[in-house]
PDB file of N, CA and C in Angstrom:
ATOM      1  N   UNK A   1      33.529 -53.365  43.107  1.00  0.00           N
ATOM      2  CA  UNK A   1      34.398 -52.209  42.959  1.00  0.00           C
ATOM      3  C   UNK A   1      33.773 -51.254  41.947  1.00  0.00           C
ATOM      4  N   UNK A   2      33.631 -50.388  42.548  1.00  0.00           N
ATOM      5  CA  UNK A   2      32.908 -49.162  41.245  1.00  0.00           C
ATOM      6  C   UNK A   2      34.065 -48.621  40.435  1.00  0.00           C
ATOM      7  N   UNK A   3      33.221 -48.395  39.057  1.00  0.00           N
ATOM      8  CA  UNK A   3      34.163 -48.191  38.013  1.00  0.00           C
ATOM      9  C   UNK A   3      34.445 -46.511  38.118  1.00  0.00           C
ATOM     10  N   UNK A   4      35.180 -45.867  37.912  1.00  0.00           N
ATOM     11  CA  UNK A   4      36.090 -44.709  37.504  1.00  0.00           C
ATOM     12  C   UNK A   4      35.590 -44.387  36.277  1.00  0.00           C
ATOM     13  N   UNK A   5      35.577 -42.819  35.959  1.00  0.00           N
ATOM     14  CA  UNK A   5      35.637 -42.586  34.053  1.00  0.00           C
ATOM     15  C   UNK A   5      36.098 -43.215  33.503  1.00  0.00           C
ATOM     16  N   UNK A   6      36.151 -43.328  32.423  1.00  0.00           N
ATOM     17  CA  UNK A   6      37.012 -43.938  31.441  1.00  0.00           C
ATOM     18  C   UNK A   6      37.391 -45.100  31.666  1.00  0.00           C
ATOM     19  N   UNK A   7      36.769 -45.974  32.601  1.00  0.00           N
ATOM     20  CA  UNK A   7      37.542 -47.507  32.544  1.00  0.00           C
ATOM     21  C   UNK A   7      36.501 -48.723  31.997  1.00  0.00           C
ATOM     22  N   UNK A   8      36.130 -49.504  31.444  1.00  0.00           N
ATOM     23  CA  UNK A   8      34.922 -50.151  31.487  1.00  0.00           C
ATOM     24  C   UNK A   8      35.085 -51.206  32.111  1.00  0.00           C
ATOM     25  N   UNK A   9      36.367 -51.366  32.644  1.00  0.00           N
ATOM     26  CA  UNK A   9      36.060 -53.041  33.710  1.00  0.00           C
ATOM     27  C   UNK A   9      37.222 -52.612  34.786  1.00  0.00           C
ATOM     28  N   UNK A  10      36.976 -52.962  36.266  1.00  0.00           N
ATOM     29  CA  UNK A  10      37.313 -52.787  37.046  1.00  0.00           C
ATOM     30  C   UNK A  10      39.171 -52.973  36.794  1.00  0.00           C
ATOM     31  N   UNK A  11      39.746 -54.086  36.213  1.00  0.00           N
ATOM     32  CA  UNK A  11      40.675 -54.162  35.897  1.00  0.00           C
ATOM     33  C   UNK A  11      41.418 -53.467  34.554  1.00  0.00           C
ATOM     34  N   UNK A  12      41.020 -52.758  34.439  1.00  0.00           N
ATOM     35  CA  UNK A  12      41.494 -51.512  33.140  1.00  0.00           C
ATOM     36  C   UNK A  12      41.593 -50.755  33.454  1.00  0.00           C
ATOM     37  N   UNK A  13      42.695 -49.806  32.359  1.00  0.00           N
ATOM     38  CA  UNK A  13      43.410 -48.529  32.696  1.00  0.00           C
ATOM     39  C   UNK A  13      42.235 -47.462  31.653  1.00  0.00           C
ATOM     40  N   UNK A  14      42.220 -46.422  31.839  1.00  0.00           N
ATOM     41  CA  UNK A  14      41.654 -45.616  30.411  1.00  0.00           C
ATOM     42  C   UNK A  14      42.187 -45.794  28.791  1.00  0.00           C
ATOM     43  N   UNK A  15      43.534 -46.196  29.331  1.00  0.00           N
ATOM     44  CA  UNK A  15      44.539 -46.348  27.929  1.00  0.00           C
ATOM     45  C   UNK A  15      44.072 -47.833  27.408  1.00  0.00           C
ATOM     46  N   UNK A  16      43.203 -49.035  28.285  1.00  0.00           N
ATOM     47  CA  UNK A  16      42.795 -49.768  27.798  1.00  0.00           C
ATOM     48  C   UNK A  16      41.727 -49.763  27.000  1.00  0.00           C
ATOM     49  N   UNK A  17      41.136 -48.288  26.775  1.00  0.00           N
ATOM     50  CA  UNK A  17      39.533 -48.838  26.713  1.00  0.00           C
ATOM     51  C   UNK A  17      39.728 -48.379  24.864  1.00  0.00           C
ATOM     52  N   UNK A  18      38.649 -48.655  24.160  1.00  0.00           N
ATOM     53  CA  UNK A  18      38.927 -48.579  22.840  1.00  0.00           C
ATOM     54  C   UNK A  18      39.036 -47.236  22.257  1.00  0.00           C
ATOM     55  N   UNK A  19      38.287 -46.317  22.929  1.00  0.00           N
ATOM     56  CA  UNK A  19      38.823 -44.675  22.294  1.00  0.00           C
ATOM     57  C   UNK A  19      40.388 -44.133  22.348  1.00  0.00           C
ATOM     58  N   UNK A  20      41.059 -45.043  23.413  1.00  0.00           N
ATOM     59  CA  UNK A  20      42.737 -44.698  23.359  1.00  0.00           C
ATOM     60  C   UNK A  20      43.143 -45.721  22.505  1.00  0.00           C
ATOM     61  N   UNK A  21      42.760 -46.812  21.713  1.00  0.00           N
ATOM     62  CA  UNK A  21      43.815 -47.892  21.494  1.00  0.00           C
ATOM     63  C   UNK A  21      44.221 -46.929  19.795  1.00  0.00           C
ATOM     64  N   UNK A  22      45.343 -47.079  19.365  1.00  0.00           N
ATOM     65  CA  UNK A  22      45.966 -46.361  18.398  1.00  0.00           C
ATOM     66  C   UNK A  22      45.673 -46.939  16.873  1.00  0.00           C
ATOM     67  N   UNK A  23      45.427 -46.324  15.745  1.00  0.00           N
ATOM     68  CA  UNK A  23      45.064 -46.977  14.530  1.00  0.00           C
ATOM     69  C   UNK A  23      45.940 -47.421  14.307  1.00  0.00           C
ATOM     70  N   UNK A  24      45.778 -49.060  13.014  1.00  0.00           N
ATOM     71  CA  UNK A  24      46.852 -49.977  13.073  1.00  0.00           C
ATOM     72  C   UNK A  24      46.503 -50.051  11.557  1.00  0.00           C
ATOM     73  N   UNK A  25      47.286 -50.662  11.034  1.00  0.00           N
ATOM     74  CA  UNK A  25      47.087 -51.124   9.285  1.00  0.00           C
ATOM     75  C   UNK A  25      46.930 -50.386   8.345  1.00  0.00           C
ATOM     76  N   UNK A  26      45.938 -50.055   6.996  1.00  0.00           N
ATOM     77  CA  UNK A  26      46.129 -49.408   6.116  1.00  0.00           C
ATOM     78  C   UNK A  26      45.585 -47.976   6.801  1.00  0.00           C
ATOM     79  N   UNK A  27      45.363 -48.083   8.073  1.00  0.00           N
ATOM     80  CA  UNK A  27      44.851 -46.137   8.304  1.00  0.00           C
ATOM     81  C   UNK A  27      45.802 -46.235   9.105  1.00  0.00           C
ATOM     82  N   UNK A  28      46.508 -46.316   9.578  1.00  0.00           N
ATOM     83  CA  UNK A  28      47.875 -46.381  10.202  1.00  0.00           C
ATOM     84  C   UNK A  28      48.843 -44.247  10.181  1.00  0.00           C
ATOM     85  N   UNK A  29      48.855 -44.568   8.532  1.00  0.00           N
ATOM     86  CA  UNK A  29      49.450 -43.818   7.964  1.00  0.00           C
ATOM     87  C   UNK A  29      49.035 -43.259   6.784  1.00  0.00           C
ATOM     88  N   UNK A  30      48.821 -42.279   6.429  1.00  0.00           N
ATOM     89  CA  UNK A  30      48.383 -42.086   5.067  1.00  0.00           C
ATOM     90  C   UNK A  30      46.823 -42.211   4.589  1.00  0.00           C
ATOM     91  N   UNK A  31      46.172 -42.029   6.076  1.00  0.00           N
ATOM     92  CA  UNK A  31      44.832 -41.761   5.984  1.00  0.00           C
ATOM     93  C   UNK A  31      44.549 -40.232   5.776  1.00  0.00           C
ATOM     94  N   UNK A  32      45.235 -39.467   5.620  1.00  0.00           N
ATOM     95  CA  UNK A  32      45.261 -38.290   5.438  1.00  0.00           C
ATOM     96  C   UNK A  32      45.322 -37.885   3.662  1.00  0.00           C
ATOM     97  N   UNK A  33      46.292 -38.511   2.947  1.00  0.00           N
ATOM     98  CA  UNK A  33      46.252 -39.133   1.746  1.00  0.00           C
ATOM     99  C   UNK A  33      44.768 -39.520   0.967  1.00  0.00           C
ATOM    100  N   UNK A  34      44.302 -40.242   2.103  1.00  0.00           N
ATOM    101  CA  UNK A  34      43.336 -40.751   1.292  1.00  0.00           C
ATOM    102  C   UNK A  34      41.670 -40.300   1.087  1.00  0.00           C
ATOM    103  N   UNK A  35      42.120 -39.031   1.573  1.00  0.00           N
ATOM    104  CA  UNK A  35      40.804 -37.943   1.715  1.00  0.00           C
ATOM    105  C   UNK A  35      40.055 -38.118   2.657  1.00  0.00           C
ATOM    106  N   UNK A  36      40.022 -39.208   4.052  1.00  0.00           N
ATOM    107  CA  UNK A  36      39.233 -39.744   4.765  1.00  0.00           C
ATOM    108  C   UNK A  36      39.720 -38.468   6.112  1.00  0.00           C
ATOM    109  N   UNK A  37      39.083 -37.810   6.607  1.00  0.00           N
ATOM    110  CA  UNK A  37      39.177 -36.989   7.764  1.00  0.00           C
ATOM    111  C   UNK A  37      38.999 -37.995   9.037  1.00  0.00           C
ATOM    112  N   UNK A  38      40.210 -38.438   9.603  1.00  0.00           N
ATOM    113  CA  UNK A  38      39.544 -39.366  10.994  1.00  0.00           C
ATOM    114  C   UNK A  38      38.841 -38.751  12.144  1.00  0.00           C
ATOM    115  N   UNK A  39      38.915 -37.502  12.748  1.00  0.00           N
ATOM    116  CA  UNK A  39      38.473 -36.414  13.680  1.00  0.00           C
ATOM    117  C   UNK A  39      36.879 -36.420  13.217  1.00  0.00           C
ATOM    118  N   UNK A  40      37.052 -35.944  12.083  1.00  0.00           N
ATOM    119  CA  UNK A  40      35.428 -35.661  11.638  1.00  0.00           C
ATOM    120  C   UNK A  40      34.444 -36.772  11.544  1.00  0.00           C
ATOM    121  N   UNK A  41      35.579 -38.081  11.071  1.00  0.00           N
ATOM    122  CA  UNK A  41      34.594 -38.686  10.770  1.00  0.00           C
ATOM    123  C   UNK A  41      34.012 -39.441  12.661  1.00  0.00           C
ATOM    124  N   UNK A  42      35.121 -39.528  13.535  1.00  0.00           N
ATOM    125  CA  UNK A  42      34.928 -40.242  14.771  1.00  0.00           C
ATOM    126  C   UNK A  42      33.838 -38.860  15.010  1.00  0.00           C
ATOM    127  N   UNK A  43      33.739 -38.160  15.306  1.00  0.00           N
ATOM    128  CA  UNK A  43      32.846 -36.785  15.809  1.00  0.00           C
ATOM    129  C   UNK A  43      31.576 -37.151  15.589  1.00  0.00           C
ATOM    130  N   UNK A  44      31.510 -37.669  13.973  1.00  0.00           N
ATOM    131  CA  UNK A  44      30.126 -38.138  13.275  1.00  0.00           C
ATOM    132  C   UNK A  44      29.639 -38.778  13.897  1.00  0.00           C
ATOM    133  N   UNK A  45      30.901 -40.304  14.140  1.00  0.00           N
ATOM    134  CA  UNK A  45      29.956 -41.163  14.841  1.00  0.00           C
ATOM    135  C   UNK A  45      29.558 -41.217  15.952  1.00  0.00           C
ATOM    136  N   UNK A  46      30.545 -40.500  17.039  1.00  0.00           N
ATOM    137  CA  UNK A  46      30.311 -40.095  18.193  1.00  0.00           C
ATOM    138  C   UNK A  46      28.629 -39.330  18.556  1.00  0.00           C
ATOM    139  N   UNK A  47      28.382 -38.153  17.780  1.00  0.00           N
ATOM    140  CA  UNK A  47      27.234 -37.889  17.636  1.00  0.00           C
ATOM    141  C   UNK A  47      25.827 -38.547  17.228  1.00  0.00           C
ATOM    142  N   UNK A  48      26.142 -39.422  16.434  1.00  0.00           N
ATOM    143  CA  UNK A  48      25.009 -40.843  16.091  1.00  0.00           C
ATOM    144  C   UNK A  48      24.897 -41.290  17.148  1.00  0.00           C
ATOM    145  N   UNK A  49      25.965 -41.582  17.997  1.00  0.00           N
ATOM    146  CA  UNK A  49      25.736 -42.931  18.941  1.00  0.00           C
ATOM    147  C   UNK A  49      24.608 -42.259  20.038  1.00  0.00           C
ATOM    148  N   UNK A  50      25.842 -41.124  19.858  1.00  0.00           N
ATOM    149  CA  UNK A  50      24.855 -40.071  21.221  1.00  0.00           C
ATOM    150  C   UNK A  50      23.371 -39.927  21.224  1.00  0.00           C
ATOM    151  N   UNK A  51      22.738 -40.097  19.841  1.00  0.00           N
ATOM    152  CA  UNK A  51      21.162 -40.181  19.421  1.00  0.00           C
ATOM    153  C   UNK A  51      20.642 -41.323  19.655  1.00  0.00           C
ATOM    154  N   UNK A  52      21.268 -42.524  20.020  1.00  0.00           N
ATOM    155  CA  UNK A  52      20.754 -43.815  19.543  1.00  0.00           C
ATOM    156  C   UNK A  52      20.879 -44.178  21.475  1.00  0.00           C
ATOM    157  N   UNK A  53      21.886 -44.076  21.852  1.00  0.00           N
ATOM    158  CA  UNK A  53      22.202 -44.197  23.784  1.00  0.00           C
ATOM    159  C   UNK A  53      22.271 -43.345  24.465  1.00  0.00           C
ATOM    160  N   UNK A  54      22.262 -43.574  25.515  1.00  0.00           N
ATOM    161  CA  UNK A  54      22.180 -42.840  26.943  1.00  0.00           C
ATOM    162  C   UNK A  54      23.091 -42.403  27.595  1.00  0.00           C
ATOM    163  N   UNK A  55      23.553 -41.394  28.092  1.00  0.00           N
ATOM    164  CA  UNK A  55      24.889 -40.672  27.993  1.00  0.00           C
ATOM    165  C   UNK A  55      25.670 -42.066  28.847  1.00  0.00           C
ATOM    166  N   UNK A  56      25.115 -42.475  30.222  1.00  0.00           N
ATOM    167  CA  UNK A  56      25.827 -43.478  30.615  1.00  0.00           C
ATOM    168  C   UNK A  56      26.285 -44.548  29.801  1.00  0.00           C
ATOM    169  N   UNK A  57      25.390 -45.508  29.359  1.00  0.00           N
ATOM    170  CA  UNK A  57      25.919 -46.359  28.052  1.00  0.00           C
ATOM    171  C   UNK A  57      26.836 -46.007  27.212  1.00  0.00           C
ATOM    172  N   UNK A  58      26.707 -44.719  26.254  1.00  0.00           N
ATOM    173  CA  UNK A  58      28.143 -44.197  25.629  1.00  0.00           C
ATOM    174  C   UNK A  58      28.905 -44.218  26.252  1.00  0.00           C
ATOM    175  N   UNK A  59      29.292 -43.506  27.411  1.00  0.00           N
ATOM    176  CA  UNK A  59      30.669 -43.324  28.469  1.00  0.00           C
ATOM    177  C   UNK A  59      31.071 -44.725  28.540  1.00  0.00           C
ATOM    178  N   UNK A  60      30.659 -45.432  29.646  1.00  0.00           N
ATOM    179  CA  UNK A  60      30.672 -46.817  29.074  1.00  0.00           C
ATOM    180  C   UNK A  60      31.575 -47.776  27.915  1.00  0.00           C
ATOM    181  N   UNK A  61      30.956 -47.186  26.723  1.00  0.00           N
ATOM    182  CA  UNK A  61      31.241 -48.438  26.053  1.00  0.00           C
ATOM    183  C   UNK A  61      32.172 -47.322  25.130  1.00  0.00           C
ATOM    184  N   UNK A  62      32.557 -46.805  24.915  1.00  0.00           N
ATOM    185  CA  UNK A  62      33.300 -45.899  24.314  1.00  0.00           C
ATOM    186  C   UNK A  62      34.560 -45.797  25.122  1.00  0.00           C
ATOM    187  N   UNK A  63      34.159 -45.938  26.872  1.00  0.00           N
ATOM    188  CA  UNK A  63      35.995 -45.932  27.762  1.00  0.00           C
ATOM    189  C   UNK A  63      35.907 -43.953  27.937  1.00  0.00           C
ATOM    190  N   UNK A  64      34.972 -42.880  27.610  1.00  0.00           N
ATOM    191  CA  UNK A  64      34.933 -41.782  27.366  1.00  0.00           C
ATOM    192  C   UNK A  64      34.810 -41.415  29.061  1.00  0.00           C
ATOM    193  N   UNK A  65      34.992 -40.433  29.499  1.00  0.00           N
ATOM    194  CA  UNK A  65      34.441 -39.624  30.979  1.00  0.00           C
ATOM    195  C   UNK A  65      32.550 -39.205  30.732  1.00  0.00           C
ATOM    196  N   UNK A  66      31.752 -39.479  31.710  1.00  0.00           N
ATOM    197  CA  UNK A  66      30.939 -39.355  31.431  1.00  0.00           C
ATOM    198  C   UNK A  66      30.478 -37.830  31.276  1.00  0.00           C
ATOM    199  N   UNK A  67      31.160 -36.688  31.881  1.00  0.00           N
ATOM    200  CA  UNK A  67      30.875 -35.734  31.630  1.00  0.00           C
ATOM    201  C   UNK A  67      31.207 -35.397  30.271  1.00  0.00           C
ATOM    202  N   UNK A  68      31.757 -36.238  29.183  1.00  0.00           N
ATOM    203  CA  UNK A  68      31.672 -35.582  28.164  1.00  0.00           C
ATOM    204  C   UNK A  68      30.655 -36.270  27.137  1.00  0.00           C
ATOM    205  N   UNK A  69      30.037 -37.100  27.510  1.00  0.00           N
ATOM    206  CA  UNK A  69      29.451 -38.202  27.150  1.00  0.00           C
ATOM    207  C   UNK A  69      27.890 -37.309  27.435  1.00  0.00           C
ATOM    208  N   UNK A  70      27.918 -36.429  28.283  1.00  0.00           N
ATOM    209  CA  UNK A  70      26.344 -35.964  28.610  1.00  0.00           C
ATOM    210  C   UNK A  70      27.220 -34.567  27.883  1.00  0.00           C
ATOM    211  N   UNK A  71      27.816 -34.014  27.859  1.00  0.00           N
ATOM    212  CA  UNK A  71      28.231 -32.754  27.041  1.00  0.00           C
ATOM    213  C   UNK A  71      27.547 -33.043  25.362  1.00  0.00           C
ATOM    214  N   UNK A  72      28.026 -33.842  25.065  1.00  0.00           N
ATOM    215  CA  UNK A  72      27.400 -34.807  23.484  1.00  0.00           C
ATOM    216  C   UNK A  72      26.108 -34.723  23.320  1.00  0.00           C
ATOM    217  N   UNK A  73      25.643 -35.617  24.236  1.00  0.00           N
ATOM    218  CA  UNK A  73      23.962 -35.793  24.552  1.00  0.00           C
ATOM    219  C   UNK A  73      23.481 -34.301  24.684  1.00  0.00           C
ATOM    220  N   UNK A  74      23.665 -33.709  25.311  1.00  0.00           N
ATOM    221  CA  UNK A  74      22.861 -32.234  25.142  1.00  0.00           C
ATOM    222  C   UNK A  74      23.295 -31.328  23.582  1.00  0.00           C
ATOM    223  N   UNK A  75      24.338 -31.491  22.984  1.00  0.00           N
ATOM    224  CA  UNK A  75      24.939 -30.742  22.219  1.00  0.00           C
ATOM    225  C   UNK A  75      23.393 -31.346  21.167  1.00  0.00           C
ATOM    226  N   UNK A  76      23.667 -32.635  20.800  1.00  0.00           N
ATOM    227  CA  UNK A  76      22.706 -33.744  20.025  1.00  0.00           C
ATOM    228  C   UNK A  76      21.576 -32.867  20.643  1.00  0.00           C
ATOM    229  N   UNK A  77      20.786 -32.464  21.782  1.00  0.00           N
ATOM    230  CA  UNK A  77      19.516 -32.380  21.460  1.00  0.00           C
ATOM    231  C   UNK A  77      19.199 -30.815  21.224  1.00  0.00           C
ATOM    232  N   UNK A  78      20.459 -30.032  21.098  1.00  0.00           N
ATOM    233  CA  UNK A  78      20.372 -28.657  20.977  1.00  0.00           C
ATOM    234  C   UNK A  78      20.417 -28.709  19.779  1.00  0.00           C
ATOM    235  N   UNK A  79      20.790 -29.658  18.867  1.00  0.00           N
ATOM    236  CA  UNK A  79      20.904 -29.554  17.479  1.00  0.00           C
ATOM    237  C   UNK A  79      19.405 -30.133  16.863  1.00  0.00           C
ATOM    238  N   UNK A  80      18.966 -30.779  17.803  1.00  0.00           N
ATOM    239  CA  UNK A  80      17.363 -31.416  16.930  1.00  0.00           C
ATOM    240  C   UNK A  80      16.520 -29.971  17.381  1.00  0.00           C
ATOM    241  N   UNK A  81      16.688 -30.092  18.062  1.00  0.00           N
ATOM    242  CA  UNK A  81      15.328 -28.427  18.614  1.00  0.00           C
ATOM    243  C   UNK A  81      15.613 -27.772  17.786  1.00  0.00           C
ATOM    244  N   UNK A  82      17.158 -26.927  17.552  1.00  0.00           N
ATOM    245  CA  UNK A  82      17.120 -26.302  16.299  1.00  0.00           C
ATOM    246  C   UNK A  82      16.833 -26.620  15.179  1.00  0.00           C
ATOM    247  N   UNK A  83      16.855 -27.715  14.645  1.00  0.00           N
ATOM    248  CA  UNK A  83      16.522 -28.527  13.446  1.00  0.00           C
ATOM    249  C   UNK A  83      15.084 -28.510  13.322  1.00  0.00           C
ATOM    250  N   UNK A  84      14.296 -28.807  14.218  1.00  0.00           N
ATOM    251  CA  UNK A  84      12.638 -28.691  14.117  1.00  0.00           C
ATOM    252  C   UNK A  84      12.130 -27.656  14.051  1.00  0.00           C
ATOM    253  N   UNK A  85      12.441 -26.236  15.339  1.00  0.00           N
ATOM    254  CA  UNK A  85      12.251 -24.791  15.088  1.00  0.00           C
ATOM    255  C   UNK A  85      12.409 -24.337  13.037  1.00  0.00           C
ATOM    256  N   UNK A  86      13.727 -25.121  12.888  1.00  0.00           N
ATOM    257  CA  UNK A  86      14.154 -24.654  11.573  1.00  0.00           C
ATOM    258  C   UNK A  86      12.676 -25.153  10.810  1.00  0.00           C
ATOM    259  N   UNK A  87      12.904 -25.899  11.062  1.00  0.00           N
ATOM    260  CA  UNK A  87      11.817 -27.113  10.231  1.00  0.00           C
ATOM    261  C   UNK A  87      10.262 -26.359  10.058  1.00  0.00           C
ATOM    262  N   UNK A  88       9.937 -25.418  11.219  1.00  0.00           N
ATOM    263  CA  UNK A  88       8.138 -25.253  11.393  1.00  0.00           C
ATOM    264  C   UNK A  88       8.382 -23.637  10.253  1.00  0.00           C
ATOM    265  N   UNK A  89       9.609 -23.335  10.693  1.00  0.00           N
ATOM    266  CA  UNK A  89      10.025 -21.786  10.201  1.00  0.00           C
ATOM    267  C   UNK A  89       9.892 -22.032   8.552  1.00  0.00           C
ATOM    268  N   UNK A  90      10.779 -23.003   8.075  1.00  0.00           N
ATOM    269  CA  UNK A  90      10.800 -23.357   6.010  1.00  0.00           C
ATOM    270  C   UNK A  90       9.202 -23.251   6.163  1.00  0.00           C
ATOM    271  N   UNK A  91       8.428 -24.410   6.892  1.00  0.00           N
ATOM    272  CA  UNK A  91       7.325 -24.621   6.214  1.00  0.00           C
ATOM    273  C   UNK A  91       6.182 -23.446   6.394  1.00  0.00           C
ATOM    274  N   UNK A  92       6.321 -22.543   7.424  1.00  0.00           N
ATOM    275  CA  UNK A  92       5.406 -21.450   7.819  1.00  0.00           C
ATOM    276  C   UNK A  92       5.832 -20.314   6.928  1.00  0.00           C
ATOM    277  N   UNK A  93       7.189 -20.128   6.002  1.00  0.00           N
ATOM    278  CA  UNK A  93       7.529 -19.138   5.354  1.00  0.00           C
ATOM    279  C   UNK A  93       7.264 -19.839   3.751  1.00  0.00           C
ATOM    280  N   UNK A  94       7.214 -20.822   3.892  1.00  0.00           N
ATOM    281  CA  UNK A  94       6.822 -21.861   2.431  1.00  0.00           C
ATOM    282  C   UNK A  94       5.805 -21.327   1.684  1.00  0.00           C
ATOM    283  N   UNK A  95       4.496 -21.399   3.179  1.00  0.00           N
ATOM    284  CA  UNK A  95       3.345 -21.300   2.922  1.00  0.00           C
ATOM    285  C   UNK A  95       3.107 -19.670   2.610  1.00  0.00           C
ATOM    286  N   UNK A  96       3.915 -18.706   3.009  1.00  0.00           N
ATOM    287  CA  UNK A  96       3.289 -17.247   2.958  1.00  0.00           C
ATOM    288  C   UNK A  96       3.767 -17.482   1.784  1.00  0.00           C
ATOM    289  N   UNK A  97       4.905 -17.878   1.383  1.00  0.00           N
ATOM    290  CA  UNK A  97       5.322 -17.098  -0.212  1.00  0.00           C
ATOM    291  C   UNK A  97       4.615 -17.713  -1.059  1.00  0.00           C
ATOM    292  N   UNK A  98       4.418 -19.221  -0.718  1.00  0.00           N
ATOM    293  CA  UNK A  98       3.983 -20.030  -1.992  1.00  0.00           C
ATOM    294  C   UNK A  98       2.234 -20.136  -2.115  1.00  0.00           C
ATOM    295  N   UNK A  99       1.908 -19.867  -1.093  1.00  0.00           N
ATOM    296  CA  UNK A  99       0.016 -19.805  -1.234  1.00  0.00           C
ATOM    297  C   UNK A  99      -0.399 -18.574  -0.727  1.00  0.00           C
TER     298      UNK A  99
END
């Protein structure tokens, strides 16, 4: 049986998979309190993972739709290209000012 978005085993709903299951215990409540941003910080990791796997694998194991899972993956490599462009630009403007 082929799997659907968001399901990771043929017998699961999307609401099963771990990106829907709801925070429980001391972040429950009052993670807001405690200076910890949960959005930003899941975004973070969401974006790591996206560097480290393959948009399929994330979708996957995250329970995510894969179209947003390759939305990630490209966002991630639009951000390294810019990051390296940035990168040749410091060191090519380094060099005019500083030698």
């Amino acid at each position: 049986m082929p799997l659907s978005p968001g399901r990771i085993h043929p017998d699961s709903s999307p609401a099963d998979s771990p990106a829907a299951r709801s925070v429980s215990g001391p972040w429950a409540d009052g993670s807001a309190n405690s200076g910890i941003r949960l959005a930003e910080t899941r975004s973070t990791a969401l974006f790591q993972l996206a560097t480290e796997l393959p948009a399929a694998v994330l979708a996957r194991t995250l329970g995510i739709d894969i179209t947003v899972a390759v939305a990630v993956a490209v966002a991630v490599k639009r951000q390294r290209a810019a990051a390296g462009d940035w990168g040749a630009y410091a060191a090519e403007a380094s060099h005019r000012n500083g030698s």
